[in-house]
Protein backbone atom coordinates (compact mmCIF):
# COMPACT_ATOMS: atom_id res chain seq x y z
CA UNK A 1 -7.03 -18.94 2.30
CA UNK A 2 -8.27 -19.30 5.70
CA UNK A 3 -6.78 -17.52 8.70
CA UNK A 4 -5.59 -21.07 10.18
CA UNK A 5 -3.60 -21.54 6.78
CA UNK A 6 -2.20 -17.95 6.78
CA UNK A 7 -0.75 -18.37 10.15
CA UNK A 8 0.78 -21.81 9.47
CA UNK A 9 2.12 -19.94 6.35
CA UNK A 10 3.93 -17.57 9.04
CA UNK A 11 4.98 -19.93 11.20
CA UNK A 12 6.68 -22.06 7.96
CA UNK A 13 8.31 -18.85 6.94
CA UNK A 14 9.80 -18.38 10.33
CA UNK A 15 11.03 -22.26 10.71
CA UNK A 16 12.34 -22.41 7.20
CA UNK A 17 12.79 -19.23 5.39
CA UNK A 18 14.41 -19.42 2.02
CA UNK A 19 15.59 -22.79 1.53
CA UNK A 20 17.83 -22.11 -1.79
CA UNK A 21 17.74 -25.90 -2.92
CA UNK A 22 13.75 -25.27 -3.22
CA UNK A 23 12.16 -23.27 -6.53
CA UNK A 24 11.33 -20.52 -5.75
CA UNK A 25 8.22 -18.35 -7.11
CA UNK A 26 10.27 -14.70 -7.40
CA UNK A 27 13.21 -16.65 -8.98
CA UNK A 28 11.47 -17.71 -11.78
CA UNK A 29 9.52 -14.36 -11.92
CA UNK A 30 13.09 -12.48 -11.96
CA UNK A 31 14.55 -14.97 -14.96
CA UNK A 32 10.77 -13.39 -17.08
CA UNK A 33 11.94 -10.38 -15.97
CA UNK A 34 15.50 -10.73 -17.18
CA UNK A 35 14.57 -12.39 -20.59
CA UNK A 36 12.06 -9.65 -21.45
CA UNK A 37 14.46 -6.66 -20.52
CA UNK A 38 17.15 -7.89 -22.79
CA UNK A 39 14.67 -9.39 -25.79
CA UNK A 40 12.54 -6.14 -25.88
CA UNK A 41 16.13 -4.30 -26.97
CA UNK A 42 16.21 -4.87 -30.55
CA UNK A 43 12.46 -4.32 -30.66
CA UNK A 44 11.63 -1.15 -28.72
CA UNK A 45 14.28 1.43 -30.01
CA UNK A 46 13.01 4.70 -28.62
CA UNK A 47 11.10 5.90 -25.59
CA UNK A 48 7.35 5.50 -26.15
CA UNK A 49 8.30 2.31 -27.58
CA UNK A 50 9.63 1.51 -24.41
CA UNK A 51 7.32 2.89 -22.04
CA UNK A 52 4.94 0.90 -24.20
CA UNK A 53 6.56 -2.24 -23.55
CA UNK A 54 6.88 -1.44 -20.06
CA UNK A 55 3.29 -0.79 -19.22
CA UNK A 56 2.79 -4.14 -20.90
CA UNK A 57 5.07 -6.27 -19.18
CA UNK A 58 4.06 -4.53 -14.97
CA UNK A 59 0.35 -5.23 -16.15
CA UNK A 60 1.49 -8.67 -17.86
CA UNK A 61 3.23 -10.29 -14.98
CA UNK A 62 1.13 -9.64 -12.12
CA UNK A 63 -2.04 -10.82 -13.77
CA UNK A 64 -0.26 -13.61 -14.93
CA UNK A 65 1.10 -14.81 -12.04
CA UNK A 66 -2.13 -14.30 -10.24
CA UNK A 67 -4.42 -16.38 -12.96
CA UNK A 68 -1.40 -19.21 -12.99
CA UNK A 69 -1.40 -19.44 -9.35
CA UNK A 70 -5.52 -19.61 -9.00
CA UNK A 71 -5.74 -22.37 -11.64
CA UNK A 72 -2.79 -24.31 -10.03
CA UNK A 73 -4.55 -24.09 -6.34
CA UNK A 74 -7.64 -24.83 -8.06
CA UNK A 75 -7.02 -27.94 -9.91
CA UNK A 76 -5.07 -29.14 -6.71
CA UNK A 77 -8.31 -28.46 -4.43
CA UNK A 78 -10.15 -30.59 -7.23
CA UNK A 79 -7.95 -33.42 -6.52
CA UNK A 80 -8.02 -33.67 -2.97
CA UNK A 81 -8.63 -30.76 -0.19
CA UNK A 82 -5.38 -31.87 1.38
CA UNK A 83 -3.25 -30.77 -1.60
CA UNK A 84 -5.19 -27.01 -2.11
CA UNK A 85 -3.93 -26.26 1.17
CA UNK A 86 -0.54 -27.46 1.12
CA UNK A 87 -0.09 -25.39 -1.79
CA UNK A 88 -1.84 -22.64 -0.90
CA UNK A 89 0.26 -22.73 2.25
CA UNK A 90 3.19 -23.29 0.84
CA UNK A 91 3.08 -20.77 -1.61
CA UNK A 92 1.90 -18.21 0.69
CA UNK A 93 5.18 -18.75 2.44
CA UNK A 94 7.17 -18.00 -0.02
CA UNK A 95 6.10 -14.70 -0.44
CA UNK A 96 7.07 -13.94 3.10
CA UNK A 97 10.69 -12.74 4.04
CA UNK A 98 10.83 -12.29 7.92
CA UNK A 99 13.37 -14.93 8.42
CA UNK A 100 15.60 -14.13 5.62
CA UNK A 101 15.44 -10.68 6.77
CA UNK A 102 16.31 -11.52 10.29
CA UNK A 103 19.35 -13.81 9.24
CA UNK A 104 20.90 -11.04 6.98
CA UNK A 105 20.49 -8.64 9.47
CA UNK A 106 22.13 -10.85 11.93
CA UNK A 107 25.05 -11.63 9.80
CA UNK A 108 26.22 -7.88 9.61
CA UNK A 109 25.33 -7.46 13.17
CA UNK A 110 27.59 -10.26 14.01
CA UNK A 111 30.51 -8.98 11.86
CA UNK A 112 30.43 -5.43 13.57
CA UNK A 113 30.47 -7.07 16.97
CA UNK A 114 33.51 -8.77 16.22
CA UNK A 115 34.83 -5.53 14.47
CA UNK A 116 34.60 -7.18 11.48
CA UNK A 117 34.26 -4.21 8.85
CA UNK A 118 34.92 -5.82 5.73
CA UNK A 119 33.31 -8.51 6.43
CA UNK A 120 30.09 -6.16 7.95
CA UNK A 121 30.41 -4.49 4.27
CA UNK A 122 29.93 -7.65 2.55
CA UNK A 123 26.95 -8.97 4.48
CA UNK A 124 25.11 -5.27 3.98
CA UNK A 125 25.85 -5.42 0.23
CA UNK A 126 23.38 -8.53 0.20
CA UNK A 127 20.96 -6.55 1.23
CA UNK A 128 21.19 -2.95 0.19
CA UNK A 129 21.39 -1.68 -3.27
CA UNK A 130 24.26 0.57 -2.51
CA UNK A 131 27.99 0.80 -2.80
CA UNK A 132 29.27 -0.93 0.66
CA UNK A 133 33.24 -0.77 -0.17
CA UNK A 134 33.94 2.46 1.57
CA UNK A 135 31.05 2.49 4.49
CA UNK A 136 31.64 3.21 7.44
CA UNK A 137 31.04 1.21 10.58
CA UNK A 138 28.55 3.75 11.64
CA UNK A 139 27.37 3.70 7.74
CA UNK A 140 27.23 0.18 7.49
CA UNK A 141 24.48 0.40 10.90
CA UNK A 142 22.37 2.89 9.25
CA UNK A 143 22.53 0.92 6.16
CA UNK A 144 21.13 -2.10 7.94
CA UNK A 145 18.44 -0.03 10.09
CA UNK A 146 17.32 1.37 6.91
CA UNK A 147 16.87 -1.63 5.00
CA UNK A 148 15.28 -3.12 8.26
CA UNK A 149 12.17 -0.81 8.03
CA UNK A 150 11.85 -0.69 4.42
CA UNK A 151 12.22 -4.54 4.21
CA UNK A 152 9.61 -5.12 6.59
CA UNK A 153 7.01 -3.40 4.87
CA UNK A 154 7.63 -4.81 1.40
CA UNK A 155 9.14 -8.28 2.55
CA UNK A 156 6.70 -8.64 5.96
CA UNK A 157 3.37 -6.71 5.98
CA UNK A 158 2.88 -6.36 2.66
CA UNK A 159 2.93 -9.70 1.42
CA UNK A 160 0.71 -9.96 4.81
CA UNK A 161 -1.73 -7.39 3.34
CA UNK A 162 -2.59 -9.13 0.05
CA UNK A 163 -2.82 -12.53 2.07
CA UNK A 164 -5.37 -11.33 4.01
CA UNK A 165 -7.45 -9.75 1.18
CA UNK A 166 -7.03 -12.35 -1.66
CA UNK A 167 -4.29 -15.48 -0.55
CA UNK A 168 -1.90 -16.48 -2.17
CA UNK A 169 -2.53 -15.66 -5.62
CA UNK A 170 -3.16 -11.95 -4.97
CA UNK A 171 0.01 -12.24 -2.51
CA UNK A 172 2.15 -13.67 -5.12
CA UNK A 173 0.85 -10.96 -7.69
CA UNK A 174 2.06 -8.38 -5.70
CA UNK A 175 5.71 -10.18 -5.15
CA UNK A 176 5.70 -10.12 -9.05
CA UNK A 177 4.95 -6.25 -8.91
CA UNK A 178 7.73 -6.21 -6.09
CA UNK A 179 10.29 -8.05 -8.42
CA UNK A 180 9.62 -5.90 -11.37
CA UNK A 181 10.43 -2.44 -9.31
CA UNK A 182 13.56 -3.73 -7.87
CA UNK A 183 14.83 -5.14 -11.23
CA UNK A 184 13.75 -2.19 -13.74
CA UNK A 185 11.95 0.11 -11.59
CA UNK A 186 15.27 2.28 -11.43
CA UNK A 187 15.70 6.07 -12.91
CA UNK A 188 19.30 4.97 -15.03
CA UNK A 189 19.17 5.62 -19.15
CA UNK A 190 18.36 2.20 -19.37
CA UNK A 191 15.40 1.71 -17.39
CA UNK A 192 13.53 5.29 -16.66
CA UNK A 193 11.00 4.54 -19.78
CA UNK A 194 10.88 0.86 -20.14
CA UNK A 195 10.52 0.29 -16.04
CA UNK A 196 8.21 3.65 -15.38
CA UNK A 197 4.91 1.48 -14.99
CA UNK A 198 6.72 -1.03 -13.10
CA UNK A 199 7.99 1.67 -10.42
CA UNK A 200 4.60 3.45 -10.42
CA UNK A 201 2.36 0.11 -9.93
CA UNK A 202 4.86 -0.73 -6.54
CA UNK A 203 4.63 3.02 -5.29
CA UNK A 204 0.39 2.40 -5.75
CA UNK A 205 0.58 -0.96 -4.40
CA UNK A 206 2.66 -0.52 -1.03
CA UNK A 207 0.86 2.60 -0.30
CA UNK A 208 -1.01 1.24 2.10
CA UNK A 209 1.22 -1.51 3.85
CA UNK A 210 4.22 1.57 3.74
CA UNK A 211 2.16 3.35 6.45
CA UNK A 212 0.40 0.44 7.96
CA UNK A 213 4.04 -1.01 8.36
CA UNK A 214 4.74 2.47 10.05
CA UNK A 215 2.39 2.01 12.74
CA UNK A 216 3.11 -1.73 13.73
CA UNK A 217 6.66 -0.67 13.94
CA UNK A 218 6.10 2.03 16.51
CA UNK A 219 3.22 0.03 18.42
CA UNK A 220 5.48 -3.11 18.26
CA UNK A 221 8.67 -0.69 19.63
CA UNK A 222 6.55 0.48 22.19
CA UNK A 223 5.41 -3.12 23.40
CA UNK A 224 9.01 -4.37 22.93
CA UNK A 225 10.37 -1.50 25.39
CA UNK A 226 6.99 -0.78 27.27
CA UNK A 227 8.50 2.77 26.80
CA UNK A 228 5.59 5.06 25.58
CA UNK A 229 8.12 7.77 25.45
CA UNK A 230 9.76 5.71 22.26
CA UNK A 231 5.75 5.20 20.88
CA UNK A 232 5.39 9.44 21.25
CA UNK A 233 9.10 9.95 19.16
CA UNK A 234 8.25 7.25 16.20
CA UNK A 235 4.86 9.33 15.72
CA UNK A 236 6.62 12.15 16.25
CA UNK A 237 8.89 11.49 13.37
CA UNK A 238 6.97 9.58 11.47
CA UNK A 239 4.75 12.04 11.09
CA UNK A 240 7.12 15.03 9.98
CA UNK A 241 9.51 13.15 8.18
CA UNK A 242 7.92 10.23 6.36
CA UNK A 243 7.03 12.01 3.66
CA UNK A 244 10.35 13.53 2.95
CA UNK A 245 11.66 10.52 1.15
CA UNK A 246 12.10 10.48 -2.59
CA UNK A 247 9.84 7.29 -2.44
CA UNK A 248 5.88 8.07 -1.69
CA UNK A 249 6.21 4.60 0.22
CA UNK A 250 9.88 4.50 1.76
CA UNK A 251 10.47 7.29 4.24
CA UNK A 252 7.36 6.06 6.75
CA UNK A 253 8.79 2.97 8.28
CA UNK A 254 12.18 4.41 7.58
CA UNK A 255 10.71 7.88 9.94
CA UNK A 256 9.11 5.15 12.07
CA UNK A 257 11.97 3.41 12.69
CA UNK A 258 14.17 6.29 13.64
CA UNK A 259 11.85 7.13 15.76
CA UNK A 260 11.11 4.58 18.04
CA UNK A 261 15.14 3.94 17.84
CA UNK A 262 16.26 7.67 17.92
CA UNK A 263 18.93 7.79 15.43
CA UNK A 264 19.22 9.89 12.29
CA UNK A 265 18.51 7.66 9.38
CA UNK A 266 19.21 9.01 5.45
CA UNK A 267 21.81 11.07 4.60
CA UNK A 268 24.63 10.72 1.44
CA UNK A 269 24.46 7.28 -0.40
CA UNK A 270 26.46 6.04 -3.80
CA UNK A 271 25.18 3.84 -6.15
CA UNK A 272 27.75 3.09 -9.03
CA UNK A 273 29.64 5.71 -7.48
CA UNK A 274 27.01 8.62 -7.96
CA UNK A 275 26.79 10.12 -4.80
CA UNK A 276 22.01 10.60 -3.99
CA UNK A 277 21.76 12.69 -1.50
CA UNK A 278 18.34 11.78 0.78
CA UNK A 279 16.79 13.42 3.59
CA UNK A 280 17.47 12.95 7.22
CA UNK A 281 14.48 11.40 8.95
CA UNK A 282 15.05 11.56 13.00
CA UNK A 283 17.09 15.31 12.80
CA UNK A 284 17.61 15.34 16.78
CA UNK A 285 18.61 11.80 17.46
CA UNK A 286 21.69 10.26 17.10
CA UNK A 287 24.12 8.84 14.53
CA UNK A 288 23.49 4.87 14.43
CA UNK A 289 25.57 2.66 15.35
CA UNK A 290 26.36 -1.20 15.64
CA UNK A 291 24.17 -1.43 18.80
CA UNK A 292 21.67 -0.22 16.96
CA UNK A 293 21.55 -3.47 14.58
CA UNK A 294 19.75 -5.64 16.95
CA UNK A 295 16.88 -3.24 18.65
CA UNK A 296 16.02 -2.62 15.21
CA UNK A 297 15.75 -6.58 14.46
CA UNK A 298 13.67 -7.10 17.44
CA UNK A 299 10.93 -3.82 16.62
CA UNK A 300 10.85 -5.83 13.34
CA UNK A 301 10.05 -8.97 14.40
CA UNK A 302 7.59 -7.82 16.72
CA UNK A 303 5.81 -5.72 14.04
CA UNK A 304 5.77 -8.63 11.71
CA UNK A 305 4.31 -10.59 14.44
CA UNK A 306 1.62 -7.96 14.90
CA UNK A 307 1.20 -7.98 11.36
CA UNK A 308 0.23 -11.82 11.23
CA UNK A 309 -1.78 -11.55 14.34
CA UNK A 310 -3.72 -8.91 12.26
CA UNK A 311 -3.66 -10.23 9.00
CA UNK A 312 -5.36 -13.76 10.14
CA UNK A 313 -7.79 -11.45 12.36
CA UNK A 314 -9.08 -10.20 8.60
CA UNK A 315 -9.32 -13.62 7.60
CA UNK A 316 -11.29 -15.02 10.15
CA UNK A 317 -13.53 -12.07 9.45
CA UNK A 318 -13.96 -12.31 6.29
């Protein structure tokens, strides 16, 4: 993938987004997903079985998806030139989420202005794992902020990162790694053995984009605001709190972005109605809050483009 191709890949993500009339790569990855989980059942009946099957299927998919992916943009480049990089374009899109992100956040945004609560819940809820019913309004902002900072390192830069060092086939290989943590990559009875390898192949492979995400979001605040005061907080925080988080990965853009925003982020969430309990990142700032929503949007969108701007930079390099 050339840098040329990478950026129109951006640019097509930003126009278009998630057009749900289209196939989509992670759909299909998340129906594998699905079909294993419930087939392996009456097969694996204790743990080792099931860690077994688990290191199997987190090494299985990615590969696969990556070897399908090369032969499909290979045979098309045989065709015609043309056709390898409309694919390879058009797949590479897919594996970005900047303009999904920045609709859903949007959509809650607009229901709190309007003091729209319920409605606020129900937007979140499409884009946090978390019970919504009973949040807040103030809950429902850190919610969003939250998922804004997390969701631009695994939806945004990291997709970005794997572009840059191996196209679309290594990008798509990493949205299959992606998929398989946020489907089975939990701690419940039914998934702490059979999705271990799953959750510890996403901690290894957003390592890096976690904390490169991190710094674009506090050099993109800082260029959004052209307040270095803002750029001296996020590093601030980023620094003493990103590694509080449960998740190796998590807690730096989260630290980043509460930060450069100064608001407390973390706190008491439930999932199922099981109260988790997670650190506060940002102790001396203040509780978000609606107007919060849309800074947070922008320092995303200005990372992501940051991230792009760097990520065809390697390209053209390479």
């Amino acid at each position: 993938m050339t840098g040329g191709e990478l950026l129109v890949a951006s640019a097509v993500d930003v126009l278009v987004g998630d057009p749900h009339w289209l196939p989509h790569p992670v759909r299909v990855m998340g129906r594998c997903i699905t079909w294993v989980d419930h087939g392996i059942r009456g097969i694996c009946r204790n743990a080792v079985s099931l860690r077994i099957a688990g290191i199997g299927l987190a090494a299985g998919l990615p590969m696969t998806t990556f070897l399908i992916t090369s032969v499909i943009l290979e045979e098309a480049e045989g065709v015609t030139g043309w056709l390898g990089t409309a694919l390879s374009i058009g797949l590479a899109s897919t594996t970005l989420a900047a303009r999904d992100l920045w609709d859903h956040v949007h959509a809650v945004d607009a229901s709190l202005q309007a003091g729209e609560l319920p409605a606020a819940r129900r937007a979140v809820a499409m884009i946090v794992g978390r019970d919504t019913d009973g949040l807040s309004e103030s809950e429902v902002a850190r919610a969003t902020v939250e998922t804004v900072a997390e969701s631009t390192a695994d939806g945004v830069v990291a997709p970005l990162f794997y572009l840059a060092i191996g196209g679309a086939p290594l990008a798509l290989a990493y949205k299959a790694i992606n998929t398989l943590d946020s489907m089975i990559g939990h701690h419940d009875e039914r998934h702490i053995d059979f999705g271990w390898a799953s959750a510890r192949l996403d901690d290894a492979a957003n390592w890096i984009p976690a904390r490169l995400t991190a710094m674009l979001l506090i050099v993109g605040a800082g260029l959004m605001t052209s307040q270095w005061s803002s750029v001296r907080r996020g590093w601030r925080v980023f620094r003493r709190d990103g590694g509080k988080h449960p998740s190796p990965n998590s807690g730096r853009p989260e630290a980043a972005m509460a930060g450069v925003l100064g608001v407390r982020l973390g706190g008491t969430n439930l999932y199922d109605g099981v109260p988790h309990d997670r650190p506060i990142l940002g102790q001396e700032g203040r509780e978000a809050g609606p107007d919060d929503i849309a800074p947070a949007a922008k320092v995303m969108a200005m990372a992501s483009a940051l991230g792009v701007f760097l990520a065809v930079g390697i390209r053209w390099l390479l």
